[in-house]
C-alpha atoms as a PDB file:
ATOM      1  CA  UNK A   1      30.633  50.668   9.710  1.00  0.00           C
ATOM      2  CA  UNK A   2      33.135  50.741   6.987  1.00  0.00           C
ATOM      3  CA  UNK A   3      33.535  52.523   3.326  1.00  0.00           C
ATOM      4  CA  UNK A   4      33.424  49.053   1.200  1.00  0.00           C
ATOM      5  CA  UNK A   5      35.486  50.968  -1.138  1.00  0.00           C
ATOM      6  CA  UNK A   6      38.375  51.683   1.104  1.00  0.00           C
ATOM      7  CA  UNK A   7      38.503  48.057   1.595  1.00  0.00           C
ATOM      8  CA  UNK A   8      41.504  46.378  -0.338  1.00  0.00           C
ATOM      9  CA  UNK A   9      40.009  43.146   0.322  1.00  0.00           C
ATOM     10  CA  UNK A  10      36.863  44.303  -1.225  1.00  0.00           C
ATOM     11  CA  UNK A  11      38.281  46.006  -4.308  1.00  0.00           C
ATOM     12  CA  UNK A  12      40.024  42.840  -4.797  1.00  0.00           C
ATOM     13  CA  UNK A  13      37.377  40.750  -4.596  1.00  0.00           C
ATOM     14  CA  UNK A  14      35.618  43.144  -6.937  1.00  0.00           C
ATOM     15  CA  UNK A  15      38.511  42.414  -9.779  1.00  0.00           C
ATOM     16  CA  UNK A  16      37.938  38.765  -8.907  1.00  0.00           C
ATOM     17  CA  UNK A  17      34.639  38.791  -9.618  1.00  0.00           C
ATOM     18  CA  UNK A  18      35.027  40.532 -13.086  1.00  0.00           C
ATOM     19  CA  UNK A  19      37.950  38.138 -13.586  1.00  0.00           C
ATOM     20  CA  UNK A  20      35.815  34.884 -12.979  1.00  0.00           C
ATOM     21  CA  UNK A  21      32.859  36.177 -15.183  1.00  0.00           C
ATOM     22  CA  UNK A  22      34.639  36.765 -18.157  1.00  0.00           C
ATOM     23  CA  UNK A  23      36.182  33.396 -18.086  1.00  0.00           C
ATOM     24  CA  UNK A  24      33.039  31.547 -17.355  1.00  0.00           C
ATOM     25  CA  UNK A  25      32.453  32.891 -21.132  1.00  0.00           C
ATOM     26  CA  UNK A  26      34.666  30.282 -22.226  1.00  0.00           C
ATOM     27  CA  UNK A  27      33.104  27.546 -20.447  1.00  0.00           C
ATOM     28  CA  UNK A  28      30.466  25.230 -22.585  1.00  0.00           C
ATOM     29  CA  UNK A  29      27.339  26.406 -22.496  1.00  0.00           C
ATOM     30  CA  UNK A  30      25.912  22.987 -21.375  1.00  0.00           C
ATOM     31  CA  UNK A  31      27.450  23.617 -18.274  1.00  0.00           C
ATOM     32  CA  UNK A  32      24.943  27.387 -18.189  1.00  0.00           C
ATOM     33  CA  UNK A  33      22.812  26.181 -15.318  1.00  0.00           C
ATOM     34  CA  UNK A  34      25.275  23.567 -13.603  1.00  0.00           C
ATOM     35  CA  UNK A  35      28.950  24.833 -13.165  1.00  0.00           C
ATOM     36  CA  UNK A  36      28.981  28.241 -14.626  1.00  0.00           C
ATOM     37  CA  UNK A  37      25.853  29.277 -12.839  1.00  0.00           C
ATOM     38  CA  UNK A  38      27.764  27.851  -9.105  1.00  0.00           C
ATOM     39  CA  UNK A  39      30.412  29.448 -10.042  1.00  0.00           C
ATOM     40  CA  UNK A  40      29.403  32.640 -10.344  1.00  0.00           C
ATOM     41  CA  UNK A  41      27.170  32.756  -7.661  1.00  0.00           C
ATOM     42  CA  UNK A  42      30.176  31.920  -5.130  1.00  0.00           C
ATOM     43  CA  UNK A  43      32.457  34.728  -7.128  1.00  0.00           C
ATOM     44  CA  UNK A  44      29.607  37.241  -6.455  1.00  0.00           C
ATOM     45  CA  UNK A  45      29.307  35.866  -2.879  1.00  0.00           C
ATOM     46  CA  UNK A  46      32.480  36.924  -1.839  1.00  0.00           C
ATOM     47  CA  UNK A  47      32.738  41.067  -1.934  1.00  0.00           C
ATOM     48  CA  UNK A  48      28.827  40.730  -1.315  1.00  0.00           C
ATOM     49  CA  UNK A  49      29.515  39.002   2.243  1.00  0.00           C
ATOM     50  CA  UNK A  50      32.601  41.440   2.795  1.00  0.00           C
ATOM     51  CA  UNK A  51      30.459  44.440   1.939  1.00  0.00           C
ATOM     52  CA  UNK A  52      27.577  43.066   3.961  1.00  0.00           C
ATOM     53  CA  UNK A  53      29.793  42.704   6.834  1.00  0.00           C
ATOM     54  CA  UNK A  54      31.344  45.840   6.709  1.00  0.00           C
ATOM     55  CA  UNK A  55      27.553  47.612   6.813  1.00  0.00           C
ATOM     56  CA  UNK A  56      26.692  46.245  10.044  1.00  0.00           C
ATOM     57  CA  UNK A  57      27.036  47.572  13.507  1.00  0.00           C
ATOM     58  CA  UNK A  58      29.815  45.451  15.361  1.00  0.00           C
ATOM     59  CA  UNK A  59      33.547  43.624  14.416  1.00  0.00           C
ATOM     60  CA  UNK A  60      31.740  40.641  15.671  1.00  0.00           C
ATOM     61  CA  UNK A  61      29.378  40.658  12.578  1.00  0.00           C
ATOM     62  CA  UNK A  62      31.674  42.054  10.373  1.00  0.00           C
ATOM     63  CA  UNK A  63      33.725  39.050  11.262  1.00  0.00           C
ATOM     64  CA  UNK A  64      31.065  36.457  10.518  1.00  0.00           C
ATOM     65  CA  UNK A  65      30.358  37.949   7.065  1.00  0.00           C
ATOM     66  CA  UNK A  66      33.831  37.704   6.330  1.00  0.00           C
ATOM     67  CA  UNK A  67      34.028  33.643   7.490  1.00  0.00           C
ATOM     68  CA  UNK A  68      30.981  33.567   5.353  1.00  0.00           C
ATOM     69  CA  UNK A  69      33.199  35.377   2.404  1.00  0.00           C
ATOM     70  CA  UNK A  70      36.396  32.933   3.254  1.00  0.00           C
ATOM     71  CA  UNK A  71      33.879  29.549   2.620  1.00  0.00           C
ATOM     72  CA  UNK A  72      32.624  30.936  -0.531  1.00  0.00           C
ATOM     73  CA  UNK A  73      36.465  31.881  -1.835  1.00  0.00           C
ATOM     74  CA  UNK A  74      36.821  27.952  -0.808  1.00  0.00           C
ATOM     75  CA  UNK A  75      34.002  27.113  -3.059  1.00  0.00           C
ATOM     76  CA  UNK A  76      35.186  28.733  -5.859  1.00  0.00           C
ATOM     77  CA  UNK A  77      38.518  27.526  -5.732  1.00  0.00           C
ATOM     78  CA  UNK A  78      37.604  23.757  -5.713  1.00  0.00           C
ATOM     79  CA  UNK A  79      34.929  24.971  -8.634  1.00  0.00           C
ATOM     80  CA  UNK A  80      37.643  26.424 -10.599  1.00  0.00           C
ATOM     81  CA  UNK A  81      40.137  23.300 -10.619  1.00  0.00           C
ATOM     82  CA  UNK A  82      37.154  21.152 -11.365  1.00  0.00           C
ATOM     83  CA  UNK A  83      37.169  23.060 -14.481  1.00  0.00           C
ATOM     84  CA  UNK A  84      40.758  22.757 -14.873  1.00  0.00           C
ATOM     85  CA  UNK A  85      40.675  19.018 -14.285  1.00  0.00           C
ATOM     86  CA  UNK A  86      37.631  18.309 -16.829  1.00  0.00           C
ATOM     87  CA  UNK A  87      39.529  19.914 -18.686  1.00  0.00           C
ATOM     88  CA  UNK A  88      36.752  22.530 -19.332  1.00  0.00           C
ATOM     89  CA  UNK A  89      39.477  25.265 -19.331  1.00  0.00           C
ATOM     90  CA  UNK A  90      42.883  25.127 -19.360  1.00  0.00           C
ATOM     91  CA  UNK A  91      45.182  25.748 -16.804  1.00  0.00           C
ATOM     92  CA  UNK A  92      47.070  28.830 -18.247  1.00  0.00           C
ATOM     93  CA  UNK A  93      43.765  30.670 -17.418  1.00  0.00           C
ATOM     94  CA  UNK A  94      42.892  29.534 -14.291  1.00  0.00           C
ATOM     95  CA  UNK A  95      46.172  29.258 -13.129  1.00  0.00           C
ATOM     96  CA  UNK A  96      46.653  33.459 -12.201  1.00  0.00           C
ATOM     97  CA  UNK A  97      42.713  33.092 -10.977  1.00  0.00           C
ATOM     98  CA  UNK A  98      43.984  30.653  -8.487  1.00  0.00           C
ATOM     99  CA  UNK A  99      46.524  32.605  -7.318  1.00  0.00           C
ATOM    100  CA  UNK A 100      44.145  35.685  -6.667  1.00  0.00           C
ATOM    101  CA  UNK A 101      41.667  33.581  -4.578  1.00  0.00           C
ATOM    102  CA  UNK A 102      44.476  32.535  -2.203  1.00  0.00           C
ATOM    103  CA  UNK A 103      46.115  35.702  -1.894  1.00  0.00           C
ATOM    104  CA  UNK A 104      42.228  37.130  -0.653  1.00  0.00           C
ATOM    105  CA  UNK A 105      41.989  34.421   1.457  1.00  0.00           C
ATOM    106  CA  UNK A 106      45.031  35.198   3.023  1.00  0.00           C
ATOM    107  CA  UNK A 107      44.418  38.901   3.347  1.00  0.00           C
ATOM    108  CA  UNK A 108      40.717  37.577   4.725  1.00  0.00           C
ATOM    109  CA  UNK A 109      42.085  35.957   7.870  1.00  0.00           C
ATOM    110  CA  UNK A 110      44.609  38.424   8.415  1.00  0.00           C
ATOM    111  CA  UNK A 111      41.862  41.015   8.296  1.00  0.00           C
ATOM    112  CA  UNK A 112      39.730  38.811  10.725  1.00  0.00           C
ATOM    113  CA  UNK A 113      42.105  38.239  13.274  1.00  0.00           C
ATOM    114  CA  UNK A 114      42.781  42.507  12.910  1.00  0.00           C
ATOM    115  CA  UNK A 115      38.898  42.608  14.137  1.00  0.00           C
END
């Protein structure tokens, strides 16, 4: 088992999470139960699968949870540049949101193959 919150890749998921919430405030409400509510369900997915992961009893596990984590980051990536290419919110915003969700998925299989 592991302290979630010694886990960079779970703080930073954490700050992703926060990050993705406050800018599906500026999405149009129609999109309340279609995009915005996907979209937050695969930001929470993410430090919820590496937290999961890190609570149970082998690496082997801990690596599935995080595979599970990776495919939701994956998700929310082609999510968030659907946005950006309805032009539901610009680019400038989800531009440096982008750029977090690769760097975690980076740090994700790095931490994988560490397991």
């Amino acid at each position: 088992m592991h302290k979630i919150e010694d886990l960079k890749i779970w703080r930073k998921s954490m700050e992703l999470t926060k990050s993705v919430y406050k800018i599906c405030a500026e999405l149009p409400s129609d999109e309340r139960f279609g995009l915005i509510s996907q979209i937050k369900r695969c930001a929470v997915s993410i430090p919820s699968n590496i937290a999961e992961g890190a609570g149970r009893n082998s690496q082997k596990e801990f690596a599935h949870f995080l595979s599970i984590a990776n495919g939701s980051s994956y998700e929310l990536q082609t999510q968030l540049m659907l946005s950006m290419e309805l032009k539901l919110i610009s680019e400038d915003i989800i531009k440096p949101i982008l750029e977090n969700i690769i760097e975690i998925q980076k740090m994700n299989y790095g931490f994988q193959k560490s397991l």
